[in-house]
N, C-alpha and C. Protein backbone atom coordinates (compact mmCIF):
# COMPACT_ATOMS: atom_id res chain seq x y z
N UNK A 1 80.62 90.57 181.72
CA UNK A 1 80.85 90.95 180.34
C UNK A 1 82.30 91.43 180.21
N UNK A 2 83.04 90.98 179.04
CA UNK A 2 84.43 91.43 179.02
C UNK A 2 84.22 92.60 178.63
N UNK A 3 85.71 93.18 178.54
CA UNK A 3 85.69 94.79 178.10
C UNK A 3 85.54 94.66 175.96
N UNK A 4 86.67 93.40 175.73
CA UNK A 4 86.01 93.25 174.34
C UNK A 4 84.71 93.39 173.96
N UNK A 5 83.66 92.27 174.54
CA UNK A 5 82.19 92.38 174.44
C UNK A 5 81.96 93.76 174.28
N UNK A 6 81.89 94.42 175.72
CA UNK A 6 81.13 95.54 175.31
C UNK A 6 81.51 96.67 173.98
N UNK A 7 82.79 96.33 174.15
CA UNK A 7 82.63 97.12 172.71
C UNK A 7 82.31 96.59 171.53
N UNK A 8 81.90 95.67 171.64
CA UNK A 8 81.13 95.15 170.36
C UNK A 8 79.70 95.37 170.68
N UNK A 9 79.16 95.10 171.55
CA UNK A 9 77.77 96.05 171.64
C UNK A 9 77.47 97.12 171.88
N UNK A 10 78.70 97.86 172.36
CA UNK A 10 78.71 99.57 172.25
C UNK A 10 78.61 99.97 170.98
N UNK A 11 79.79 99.10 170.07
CA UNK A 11 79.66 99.60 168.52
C UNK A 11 78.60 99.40 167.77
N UNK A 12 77.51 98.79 167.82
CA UNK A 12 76.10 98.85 166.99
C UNK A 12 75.79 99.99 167.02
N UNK A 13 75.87 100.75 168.39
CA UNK A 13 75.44 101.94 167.81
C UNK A 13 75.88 103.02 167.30
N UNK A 14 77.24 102.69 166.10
CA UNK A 14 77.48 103.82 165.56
C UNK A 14 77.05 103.28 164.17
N UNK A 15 76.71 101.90 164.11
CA UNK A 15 76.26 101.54 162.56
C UNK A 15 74.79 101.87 162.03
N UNK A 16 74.43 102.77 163.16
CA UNK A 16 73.31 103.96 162.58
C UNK A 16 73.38 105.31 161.58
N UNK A 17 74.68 105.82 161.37
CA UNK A 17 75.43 106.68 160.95
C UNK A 17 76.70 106.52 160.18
N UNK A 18 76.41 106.87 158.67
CA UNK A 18 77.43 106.97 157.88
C UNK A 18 77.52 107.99 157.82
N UNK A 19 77.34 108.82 158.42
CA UNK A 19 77.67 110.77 158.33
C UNK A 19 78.87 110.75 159.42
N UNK A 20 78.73 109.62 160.26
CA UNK A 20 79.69 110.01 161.30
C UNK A 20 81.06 109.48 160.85
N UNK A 21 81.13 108.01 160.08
CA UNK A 21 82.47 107.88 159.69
C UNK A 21 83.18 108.84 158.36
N UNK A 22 82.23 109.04 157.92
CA UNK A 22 82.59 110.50 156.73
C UNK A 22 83.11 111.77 157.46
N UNK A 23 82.29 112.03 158.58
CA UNK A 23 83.02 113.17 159.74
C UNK A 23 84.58 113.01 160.06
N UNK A 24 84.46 111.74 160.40
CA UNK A 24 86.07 111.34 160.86
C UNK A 24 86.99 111.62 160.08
N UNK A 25 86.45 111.41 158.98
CA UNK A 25 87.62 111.34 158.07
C UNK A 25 87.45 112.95 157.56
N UNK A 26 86.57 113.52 157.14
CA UNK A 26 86.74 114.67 156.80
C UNK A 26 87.59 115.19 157.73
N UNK A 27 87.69 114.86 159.08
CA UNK A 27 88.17 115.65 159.77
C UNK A 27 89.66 115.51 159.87
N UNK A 28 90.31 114.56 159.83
CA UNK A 28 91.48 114.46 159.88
C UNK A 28 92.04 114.78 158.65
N UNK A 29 91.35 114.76 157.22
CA UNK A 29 91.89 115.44 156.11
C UNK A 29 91.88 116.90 156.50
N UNK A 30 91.34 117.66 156.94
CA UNK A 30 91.24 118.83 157.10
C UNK A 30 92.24 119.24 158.52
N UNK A 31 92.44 118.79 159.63
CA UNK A 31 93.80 118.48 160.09
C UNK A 31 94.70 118.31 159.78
N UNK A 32 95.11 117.15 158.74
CA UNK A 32 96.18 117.43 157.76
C UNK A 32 96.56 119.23 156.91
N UNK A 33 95.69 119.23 156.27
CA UNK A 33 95.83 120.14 155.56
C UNK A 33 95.64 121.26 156.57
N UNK A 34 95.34 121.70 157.89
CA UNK A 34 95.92 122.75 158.48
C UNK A 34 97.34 122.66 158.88
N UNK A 35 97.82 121.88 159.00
CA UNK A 35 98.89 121.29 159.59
C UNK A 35 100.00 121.58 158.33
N UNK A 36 99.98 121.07 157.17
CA UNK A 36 100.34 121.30 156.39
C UNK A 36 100.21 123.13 155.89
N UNK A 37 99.34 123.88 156.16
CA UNK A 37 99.50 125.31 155.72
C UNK A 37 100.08 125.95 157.06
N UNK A 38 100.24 125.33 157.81
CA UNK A 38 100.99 126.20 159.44
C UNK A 38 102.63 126.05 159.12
N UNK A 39 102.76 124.43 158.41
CA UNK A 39 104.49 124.75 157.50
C UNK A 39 104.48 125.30 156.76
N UNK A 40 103.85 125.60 155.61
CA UNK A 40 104.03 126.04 154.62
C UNK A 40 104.07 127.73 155.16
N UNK A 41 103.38 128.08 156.32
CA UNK A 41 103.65 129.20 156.15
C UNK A 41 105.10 129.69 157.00
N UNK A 42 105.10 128.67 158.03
CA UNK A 42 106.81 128.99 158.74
C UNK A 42 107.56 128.43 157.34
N UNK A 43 107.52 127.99 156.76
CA UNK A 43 108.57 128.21 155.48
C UNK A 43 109.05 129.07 154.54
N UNK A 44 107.52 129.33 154.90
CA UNK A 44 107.52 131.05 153.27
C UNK A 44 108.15 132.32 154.51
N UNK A 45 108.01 132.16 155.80
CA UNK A 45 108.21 133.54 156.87
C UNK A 45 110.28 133.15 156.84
N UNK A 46 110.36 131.48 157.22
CA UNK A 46 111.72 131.90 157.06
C UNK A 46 112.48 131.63 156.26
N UNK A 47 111.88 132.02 154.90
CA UNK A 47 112.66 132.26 153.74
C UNK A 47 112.64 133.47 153.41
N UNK A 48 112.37 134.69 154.05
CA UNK A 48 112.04 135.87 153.49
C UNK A 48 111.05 136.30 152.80
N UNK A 49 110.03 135.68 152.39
CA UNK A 49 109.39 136.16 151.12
C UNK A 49 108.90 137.34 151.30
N UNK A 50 108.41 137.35 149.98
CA UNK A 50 107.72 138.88 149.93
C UNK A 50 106.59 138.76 150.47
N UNK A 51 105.76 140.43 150.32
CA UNK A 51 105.05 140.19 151.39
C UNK A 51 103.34 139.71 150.56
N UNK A 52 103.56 139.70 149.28
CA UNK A 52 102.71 139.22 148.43
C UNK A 52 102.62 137.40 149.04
N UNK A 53 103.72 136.92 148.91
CA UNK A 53 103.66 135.64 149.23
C UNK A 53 102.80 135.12 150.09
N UNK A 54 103.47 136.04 151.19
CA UNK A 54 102.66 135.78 152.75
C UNK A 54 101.34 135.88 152.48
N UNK A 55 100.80 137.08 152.44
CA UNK A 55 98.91 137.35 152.10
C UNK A 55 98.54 136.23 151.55
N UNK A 56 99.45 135.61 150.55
CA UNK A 56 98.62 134.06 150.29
C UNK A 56 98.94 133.26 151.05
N UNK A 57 99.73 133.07 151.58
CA UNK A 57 100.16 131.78 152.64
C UNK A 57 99.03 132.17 153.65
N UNK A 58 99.04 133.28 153.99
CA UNK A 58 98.00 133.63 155.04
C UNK A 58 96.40 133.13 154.68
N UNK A 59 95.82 133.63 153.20
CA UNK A 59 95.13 133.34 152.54
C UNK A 59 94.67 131.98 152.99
N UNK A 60 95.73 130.93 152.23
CA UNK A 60 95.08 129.54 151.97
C UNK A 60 95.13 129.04 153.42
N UNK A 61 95.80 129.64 154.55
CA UNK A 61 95.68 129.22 155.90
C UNK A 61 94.44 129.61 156.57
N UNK A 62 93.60 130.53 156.05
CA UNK A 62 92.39 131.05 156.63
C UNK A 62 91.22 129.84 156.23
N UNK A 63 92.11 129.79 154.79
CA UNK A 63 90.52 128.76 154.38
C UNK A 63 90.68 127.23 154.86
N UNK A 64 92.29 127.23 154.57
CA UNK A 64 92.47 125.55 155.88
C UNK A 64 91.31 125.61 157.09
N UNK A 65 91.74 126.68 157.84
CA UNK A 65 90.79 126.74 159.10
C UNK A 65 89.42 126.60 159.14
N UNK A 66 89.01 127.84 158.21
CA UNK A 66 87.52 127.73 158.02
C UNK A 66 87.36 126.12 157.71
N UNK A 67 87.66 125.79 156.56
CA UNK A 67 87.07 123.98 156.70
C UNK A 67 87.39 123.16 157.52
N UNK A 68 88.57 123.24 158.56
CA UNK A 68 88.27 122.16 159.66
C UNK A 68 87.42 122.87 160.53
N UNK A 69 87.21 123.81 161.11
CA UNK A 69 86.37 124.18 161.68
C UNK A 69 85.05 123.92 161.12
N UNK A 70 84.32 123.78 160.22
CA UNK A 70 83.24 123.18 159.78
C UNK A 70 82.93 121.86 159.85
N UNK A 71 84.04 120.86 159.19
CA UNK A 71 84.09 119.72 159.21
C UNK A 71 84.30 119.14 160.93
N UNK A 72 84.65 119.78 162.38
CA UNK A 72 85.19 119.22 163.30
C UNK A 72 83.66 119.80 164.02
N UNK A 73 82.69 120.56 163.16
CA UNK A 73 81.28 121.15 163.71
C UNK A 73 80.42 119.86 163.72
N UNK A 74 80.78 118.62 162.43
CA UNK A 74 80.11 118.51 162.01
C UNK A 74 80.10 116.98 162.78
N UNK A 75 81.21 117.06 162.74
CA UNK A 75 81.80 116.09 163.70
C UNK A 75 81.39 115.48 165.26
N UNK A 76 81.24 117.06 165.91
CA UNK A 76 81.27 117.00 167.41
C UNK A 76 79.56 116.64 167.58
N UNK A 77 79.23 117.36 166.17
CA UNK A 77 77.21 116.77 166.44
C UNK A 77 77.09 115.06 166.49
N UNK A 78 77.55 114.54 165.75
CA UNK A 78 77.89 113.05 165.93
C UNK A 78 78.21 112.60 166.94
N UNK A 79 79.50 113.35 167.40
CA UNK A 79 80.27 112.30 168.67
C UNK A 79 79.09 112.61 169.83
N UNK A 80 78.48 113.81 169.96
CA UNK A 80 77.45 114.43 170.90
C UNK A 80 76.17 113.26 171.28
N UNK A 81 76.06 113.31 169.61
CA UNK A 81 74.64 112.11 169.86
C UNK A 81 75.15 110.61 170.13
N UNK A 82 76.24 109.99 169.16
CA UNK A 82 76.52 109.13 169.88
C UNK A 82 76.97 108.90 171.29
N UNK A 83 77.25 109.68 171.85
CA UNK A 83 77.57 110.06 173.43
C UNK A 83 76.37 109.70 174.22
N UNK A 84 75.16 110.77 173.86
CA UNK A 84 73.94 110.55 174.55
C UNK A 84 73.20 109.24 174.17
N UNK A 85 72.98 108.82 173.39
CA UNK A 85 72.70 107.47 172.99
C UNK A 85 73.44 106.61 173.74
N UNK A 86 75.26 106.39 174.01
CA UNK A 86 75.48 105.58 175.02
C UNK A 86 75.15 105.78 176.37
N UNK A 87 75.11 107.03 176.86
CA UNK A 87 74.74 107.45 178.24
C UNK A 87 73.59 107.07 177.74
N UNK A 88 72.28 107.12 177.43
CA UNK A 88 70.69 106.80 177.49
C UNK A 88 71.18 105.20 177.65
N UNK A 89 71.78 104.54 176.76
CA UNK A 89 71.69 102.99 177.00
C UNK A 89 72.57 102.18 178.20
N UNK A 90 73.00 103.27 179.01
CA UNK A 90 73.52 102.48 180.77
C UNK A 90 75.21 102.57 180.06
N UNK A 91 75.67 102.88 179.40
CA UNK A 91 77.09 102.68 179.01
C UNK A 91 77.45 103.73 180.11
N UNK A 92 78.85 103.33 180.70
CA UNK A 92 78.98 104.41 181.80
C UNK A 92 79.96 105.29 181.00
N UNK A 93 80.68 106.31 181.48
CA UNK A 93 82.16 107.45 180.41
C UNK A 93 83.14 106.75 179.98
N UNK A 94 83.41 105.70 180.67
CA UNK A 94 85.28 105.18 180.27
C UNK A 94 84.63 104.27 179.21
N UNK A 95 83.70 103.87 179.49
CA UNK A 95 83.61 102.90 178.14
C UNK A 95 83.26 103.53 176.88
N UNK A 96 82.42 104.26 176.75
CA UNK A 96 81.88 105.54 175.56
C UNK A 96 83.13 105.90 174.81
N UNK A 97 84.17 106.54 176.29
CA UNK A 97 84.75 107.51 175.64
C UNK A 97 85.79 106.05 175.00
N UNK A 98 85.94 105.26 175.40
CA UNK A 98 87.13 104.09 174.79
C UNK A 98 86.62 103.76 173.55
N UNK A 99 85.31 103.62 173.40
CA UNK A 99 84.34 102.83 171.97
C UNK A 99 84.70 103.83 171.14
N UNK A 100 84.43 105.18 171.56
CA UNK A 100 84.35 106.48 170.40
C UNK A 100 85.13 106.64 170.17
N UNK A 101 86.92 106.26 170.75
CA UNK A 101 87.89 106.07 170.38
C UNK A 101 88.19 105.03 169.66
N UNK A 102 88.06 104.07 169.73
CA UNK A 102 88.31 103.09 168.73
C UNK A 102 87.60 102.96 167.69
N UNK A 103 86.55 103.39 167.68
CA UNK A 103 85.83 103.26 166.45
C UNK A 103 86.21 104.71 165.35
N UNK A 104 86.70 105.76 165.85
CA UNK A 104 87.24 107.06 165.07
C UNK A 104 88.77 106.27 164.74
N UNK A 105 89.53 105.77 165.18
CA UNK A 105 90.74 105.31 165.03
C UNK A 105 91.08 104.38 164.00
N UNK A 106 89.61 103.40 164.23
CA UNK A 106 89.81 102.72 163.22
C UNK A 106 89.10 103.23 161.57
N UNK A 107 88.18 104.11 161.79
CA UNK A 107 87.89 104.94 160.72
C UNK A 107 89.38 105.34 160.04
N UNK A 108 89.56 105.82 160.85
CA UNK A 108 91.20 106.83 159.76
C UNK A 108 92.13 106.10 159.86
N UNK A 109 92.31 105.21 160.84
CA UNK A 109 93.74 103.99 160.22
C UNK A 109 93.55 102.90 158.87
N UNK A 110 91.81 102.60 158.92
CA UNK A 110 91.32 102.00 157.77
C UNK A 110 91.43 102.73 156.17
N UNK A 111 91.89 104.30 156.37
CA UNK A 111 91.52 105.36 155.26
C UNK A 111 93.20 105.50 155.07
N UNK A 112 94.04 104.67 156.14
CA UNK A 112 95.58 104.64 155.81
C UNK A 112 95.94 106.07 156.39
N UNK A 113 95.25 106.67 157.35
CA UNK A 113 96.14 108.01 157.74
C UNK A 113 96.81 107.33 159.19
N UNK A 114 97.94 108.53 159.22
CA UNK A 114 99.09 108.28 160.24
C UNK A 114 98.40 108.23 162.05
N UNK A 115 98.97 108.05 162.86
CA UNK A 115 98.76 108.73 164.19
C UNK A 115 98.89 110.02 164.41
N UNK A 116 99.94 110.51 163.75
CA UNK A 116 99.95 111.91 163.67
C UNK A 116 99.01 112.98 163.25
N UNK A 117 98.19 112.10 162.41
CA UNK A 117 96.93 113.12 161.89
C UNK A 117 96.55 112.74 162.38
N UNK A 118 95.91 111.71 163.39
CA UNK A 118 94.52 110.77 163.53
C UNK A 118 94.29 111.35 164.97
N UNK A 119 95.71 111.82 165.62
CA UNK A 119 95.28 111.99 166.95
C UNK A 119 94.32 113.17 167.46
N UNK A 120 95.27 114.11 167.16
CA UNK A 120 94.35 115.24 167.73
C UNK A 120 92.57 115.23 167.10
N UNK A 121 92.02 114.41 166.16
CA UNK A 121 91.16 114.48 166.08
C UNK A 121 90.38 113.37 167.50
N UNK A 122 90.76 112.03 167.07
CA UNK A 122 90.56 111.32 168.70
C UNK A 122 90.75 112.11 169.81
N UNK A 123 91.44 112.89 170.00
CA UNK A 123 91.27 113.38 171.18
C UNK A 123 90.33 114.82 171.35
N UNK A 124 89.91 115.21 170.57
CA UNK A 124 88.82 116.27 170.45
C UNK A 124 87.74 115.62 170.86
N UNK A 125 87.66 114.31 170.10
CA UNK A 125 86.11 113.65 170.31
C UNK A 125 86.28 113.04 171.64
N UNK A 126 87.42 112.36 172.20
CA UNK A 126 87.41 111.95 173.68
C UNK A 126 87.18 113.43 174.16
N UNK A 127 87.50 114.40 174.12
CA UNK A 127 86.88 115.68 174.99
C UNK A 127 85.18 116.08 174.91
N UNK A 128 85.07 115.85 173.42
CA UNK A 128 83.00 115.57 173.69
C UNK A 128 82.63 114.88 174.44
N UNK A 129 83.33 113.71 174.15
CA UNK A 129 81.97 112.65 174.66
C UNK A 129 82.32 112.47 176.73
N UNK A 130 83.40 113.24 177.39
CA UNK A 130 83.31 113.61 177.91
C UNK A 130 82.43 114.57 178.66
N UNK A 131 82.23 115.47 177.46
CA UNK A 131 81.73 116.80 178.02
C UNK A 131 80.03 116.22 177.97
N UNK A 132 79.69 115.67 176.96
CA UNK A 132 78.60 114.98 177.33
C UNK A 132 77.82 114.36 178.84
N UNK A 133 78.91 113.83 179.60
CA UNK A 133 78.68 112.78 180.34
C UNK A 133 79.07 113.79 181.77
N UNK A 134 79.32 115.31 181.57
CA UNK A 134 79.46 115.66 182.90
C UNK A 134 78.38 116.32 183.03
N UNK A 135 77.83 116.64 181.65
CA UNK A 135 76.29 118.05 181.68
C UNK A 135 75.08 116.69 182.05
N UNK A 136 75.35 115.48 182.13
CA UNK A 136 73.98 114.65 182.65
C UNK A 136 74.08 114.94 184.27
């Protein structure tokens, strides 16, 4: 079996789940937008502002967090089960973790986001579906 093949029969099994490509993407919007309030706040610190400013920069940076942290919760339950589902079906780690990569990649390159946002979320989920495959 080529390495193409299998990822075409690795990938059926994420076309069980439209919660999971909605994850992806929630998640890298919400990456963005932490990313975006971590400048915004080294901008407002080295411009002086007041200290009113900050408490909100601080503010809307708390709630950045809180929602990727929800959305990357919601996420890792997905990459988790799809993980165990490939480990239950004989898929060995390098291939899992390559499918769960390409198939999150192409989620958010299809939604037109950069590498720059797209990565650190791919690589969170290559650290699940890892962590999956060492607790068997």
């Amino acid at each position: 079996m080529t390495p193409r093949s299998a990822r075409t029969d690795y990938s059926r099994l994420f076309d069980r789940s439209t919660l999971f490509d909605r994850a992806v993407a929630a998640c890298a919007e919400s990456q963005r937008l932490v990313t975006r309030s971590a400048h915004t706040a080294e901008r407002v610190r080295a411009s002086h502002a007041t200290a009113a400013q900050l408490r909100r920069a601080a503010a809307r940076m708390r709630d950045a967090w809180a929602n990727a942290d929800e959305m990357h919760a919601v996420l890792r339950a997905e990459v988790e089960g799809m993980a165990r589902s490939m480990r239950d079906a004989g898929v060995d780690d390098l291939a899992a973790v390559a499918t769960v990569r390409v198939r999150i990649r192409f989620v958010l390159y299809d939604d037109g986001l950069t590498e720059q946002d797209a990565e650190p979320v791919v690589q969170r989920a290559s650290l699940w579906v890892e962590q999956v495959y060492a607790a068997a």
